[in-house]
PDB file of N, CA and C in Angstrom:
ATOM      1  N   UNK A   1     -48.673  35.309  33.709  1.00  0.00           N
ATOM      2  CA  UNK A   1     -49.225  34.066  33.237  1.00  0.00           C
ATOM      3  C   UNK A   1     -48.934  33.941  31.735  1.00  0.00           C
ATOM      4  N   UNK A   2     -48.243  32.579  31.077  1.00  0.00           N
ATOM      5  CA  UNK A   2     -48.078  32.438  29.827  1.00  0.00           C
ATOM      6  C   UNK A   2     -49.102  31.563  29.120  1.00  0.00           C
ATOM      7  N   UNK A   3     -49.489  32.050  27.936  1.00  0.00           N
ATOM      8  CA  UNK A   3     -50.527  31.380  27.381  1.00  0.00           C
ATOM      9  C   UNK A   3     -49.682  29.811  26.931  1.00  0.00           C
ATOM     10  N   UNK A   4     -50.617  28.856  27.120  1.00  0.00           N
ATOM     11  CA  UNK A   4     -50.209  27.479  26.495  1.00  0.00           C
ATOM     12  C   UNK A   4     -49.972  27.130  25.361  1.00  0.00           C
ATOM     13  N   UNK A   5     -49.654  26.666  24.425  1.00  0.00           N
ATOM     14  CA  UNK A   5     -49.453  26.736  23.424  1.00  0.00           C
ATOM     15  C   UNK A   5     -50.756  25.229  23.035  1.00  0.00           C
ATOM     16  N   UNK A   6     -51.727  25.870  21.873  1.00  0.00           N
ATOM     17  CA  UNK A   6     -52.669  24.752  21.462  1.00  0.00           C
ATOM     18  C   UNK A   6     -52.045  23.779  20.755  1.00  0.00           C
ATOM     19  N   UNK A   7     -50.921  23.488  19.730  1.00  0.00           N
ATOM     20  CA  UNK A   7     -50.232  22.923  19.363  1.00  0.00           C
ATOM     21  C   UNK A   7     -49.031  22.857  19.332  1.00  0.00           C
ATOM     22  N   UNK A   8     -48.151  21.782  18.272  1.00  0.00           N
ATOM     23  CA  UNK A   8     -46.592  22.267  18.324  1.00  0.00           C
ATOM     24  C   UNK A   8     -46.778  22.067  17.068  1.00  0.00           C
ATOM     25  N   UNK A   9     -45.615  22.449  16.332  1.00  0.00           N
ATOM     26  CA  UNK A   9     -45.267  22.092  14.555  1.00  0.00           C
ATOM     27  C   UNK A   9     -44.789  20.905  14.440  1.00  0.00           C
ATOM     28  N   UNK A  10     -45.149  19.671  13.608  1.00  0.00           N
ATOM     29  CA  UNK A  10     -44.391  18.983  13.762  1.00  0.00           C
ATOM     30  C   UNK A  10     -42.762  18.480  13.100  1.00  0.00           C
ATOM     31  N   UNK A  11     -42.671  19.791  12.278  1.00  0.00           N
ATOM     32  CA  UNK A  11     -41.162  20.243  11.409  1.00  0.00           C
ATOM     33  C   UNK A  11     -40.694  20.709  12.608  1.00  0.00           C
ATOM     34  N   UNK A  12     -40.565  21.846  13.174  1.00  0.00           N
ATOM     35  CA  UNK A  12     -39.685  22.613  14.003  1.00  0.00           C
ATOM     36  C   UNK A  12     -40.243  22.850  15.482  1.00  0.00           C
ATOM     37  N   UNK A  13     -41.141  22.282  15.705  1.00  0.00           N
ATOM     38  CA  UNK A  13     -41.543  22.526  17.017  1.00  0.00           C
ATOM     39  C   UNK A  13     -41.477  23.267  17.197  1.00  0.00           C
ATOM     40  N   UNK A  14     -42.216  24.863  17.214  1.00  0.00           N
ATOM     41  CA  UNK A  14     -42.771  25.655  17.329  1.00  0.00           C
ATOM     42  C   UNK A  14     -43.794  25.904  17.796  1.00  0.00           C
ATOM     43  N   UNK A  15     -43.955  26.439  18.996  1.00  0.00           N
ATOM     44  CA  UNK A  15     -45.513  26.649  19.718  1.00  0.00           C
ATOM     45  C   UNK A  15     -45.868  27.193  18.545  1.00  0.00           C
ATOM     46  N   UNK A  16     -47.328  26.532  18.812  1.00  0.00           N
ATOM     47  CA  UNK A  16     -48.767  26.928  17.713  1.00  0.00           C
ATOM     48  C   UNK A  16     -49.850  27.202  18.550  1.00  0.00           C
ATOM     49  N   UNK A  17     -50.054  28.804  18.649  1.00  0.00           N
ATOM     50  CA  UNK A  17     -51.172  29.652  20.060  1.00  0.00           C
ATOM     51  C   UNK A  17     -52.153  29.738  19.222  1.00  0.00           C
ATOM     52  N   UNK A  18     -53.097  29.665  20.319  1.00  0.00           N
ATOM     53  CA  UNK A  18     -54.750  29.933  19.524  1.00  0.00           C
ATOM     54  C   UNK A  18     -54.700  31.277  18.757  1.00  0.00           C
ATOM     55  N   UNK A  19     -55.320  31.513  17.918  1.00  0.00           N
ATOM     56  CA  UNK A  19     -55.532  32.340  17.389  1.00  0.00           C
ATOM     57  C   UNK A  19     -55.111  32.981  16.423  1.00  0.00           C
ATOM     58  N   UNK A  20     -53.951  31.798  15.791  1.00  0.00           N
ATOM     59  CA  UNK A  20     -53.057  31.529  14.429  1.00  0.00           C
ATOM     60  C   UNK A  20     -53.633  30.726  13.601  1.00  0.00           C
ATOM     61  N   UNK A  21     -52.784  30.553  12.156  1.00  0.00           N
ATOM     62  CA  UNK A  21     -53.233  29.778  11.301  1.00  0.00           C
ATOM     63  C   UNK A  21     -52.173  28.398  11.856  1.00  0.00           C
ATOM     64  N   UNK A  22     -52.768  27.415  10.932  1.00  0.00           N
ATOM     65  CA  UNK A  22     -51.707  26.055  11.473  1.00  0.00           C
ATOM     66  C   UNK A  22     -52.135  25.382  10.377  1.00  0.00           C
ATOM     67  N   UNK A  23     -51.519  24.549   9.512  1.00  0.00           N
ATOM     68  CA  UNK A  23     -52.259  22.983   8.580  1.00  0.00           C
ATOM     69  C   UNK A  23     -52.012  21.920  10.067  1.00  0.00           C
ATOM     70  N   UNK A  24     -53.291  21.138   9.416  1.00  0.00           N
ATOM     71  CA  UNK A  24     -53.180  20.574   9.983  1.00  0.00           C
ATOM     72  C   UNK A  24     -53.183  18.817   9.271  1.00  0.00           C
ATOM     73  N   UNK A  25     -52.900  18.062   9.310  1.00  0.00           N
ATOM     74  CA  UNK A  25     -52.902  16.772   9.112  1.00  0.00           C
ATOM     75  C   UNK A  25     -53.555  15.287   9.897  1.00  0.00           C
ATOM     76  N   UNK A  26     -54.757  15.373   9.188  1.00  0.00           N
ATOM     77  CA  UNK A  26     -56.011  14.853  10.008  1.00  0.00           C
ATOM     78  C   UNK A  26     -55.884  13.127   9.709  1.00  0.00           C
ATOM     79  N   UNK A  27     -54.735  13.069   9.019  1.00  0.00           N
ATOM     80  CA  UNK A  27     -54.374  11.313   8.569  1.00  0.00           C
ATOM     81  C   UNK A  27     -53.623  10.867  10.056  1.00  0.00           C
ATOM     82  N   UNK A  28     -52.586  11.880   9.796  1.00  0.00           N
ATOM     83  CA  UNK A  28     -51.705  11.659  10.660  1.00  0.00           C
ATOM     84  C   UNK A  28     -51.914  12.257  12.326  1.00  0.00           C
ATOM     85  N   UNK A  29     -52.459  12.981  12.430  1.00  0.00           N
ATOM     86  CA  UNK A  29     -52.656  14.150  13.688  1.00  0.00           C
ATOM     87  C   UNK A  29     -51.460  14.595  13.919  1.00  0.00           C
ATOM     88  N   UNK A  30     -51.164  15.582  12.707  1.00  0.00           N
ATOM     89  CA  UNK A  30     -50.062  16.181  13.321  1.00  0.00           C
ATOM     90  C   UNK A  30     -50.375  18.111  12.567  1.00  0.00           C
ATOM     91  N   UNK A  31     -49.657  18.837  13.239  1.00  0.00           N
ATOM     92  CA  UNK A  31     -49.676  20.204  12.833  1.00  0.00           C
ATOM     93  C   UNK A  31     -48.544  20.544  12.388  1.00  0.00           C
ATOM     94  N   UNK A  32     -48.690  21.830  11.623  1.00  0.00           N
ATOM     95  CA  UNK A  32     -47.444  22.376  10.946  1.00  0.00           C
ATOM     96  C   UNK A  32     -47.577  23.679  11.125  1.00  0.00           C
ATOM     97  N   UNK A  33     -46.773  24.807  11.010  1.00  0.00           N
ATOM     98  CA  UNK A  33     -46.433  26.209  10.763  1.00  0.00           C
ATOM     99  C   UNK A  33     -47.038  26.561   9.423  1.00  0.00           C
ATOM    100  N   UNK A  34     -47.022  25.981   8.295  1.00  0.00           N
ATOM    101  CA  UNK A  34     -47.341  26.738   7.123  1.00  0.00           C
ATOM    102  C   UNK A  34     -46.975  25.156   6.177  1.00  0.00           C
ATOM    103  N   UNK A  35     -47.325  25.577   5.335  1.00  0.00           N
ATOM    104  CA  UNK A  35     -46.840  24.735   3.778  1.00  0.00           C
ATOM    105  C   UNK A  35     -45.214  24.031   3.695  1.00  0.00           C
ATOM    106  N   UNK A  36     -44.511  25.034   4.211  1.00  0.00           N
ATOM    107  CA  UNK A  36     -43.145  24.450   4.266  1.00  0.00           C
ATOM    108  C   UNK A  36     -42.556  23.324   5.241  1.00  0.00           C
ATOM    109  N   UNK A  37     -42.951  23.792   6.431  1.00  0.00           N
ATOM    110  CA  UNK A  37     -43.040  22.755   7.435  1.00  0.00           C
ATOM    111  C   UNK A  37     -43.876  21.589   6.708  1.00  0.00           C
ATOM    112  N   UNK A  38     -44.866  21.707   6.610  1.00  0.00           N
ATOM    113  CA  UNK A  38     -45.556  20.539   6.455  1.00  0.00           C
ATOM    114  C   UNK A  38     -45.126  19.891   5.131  1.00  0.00           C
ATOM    115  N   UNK A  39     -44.560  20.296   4.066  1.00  0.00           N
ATOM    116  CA  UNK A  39     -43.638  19.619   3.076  1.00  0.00           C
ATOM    117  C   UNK A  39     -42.546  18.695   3.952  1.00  0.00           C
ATOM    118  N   UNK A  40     -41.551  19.408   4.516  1.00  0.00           N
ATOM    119  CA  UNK A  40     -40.798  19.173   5.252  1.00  0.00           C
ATOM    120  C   UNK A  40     -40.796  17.724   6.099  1.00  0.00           C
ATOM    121  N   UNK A  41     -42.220  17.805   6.769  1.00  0.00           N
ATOM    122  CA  UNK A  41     -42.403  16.883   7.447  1.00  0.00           C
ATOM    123  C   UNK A  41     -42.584  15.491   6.487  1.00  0.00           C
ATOM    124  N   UNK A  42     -43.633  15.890   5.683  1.00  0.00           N
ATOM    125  CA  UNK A  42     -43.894  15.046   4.833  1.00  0.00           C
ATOM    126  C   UNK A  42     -42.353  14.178   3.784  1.00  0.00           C
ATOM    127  N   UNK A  43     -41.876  15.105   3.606  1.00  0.00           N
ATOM    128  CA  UNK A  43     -40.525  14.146   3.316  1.00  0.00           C
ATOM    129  C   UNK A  43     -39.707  13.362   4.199  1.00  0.00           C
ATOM    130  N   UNK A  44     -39.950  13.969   5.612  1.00  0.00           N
ATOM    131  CA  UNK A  44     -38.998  12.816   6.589  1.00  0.00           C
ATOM    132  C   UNK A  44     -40.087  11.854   6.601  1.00  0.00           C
ATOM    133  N   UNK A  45     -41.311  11.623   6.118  1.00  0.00           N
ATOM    134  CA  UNK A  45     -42.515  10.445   6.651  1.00  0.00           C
ATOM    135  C   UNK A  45     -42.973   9.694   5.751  1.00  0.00           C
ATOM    136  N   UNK A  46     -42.678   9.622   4.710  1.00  0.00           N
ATOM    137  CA  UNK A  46     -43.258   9.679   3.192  1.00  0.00           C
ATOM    138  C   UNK A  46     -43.341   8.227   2.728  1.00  0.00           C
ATOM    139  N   UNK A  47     -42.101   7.740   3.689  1.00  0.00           N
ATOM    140  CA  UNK A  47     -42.131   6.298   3.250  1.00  0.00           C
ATOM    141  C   UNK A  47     -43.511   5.453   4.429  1.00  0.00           C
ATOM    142  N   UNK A  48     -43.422   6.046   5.290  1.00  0.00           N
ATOM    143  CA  UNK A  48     -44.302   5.761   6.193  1.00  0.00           C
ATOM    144  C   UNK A  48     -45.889   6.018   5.967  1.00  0.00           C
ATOM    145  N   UNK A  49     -45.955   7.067   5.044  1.00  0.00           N
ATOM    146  CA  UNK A  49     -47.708   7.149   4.317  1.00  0.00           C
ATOM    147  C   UNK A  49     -47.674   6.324   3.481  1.00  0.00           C
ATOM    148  N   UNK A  50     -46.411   5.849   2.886  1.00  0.00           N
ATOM    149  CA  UNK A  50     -46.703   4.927   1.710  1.00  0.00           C
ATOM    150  C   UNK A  50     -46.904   3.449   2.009  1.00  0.00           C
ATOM    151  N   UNK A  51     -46.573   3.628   3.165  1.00  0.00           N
ATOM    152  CA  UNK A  51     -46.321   1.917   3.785  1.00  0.00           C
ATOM    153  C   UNK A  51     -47.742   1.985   4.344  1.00  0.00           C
ATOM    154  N   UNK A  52     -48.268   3.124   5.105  1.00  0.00           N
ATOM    155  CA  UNK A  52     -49.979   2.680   5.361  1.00  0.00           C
ATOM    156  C   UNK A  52     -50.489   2.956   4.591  1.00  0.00           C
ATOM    157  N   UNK A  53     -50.867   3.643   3.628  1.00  0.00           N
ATOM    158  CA  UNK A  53     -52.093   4.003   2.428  1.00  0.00           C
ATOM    159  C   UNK A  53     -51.554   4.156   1.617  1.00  0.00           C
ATOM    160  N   UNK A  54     -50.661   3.122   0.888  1.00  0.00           N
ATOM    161  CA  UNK A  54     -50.930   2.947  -0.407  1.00  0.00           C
ATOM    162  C   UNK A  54     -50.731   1.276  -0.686  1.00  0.00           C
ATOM    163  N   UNK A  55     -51.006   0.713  -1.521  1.00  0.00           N
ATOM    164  CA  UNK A  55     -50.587  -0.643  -2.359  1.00  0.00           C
ATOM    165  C   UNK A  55     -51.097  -0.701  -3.330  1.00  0.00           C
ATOM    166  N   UNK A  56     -50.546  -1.938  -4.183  1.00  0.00           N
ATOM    167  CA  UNK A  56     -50.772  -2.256  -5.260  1.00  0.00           C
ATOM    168  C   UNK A  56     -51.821  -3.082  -5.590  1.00  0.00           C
ATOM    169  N   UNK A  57     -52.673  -3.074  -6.846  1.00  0.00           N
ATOM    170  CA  UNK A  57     -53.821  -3.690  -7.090  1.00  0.00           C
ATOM    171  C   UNK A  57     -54.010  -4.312  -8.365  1.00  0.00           C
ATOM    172  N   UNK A  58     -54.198  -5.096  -8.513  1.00  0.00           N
ATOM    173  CA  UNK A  58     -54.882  -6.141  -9.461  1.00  0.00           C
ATOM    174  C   UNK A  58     -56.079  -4.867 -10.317  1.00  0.00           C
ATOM    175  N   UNK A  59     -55.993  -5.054 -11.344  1.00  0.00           N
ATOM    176  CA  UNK A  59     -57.346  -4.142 -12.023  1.00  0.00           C
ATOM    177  C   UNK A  59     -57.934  -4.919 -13.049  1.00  0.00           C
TER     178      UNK A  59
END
């Protein structure tokens, strides 16, 4: 019997098994392997966080 995997990475797709570390990204719902992945990811998406949470404002 193979254990399931609780997540995937969303840089390299990499099973992510219970009982590891993972970041996780609670904006987006997505998981990563470590810091690098999740840089990683964040640069292929970046225009896409910027297009939902951010704009410009009048002050």
């Amino acid at each position: 019997m193979t254990a399931k995997p609780a997540a995937v990475c969303a840089a390299c797709n990499a099973n992510l098994y219970e009982g590891r570390s993972a970041i996780y990204d609670s904006l987006f719902e997505v998981y990563a392997c470590g810091s690098a992945c999740l840089s990683e990811w964040y640069a292929a998406n970046e225009p896409e966080y910027k297009r939902r949470w951010t704009e410009a404002v009048d002050l």
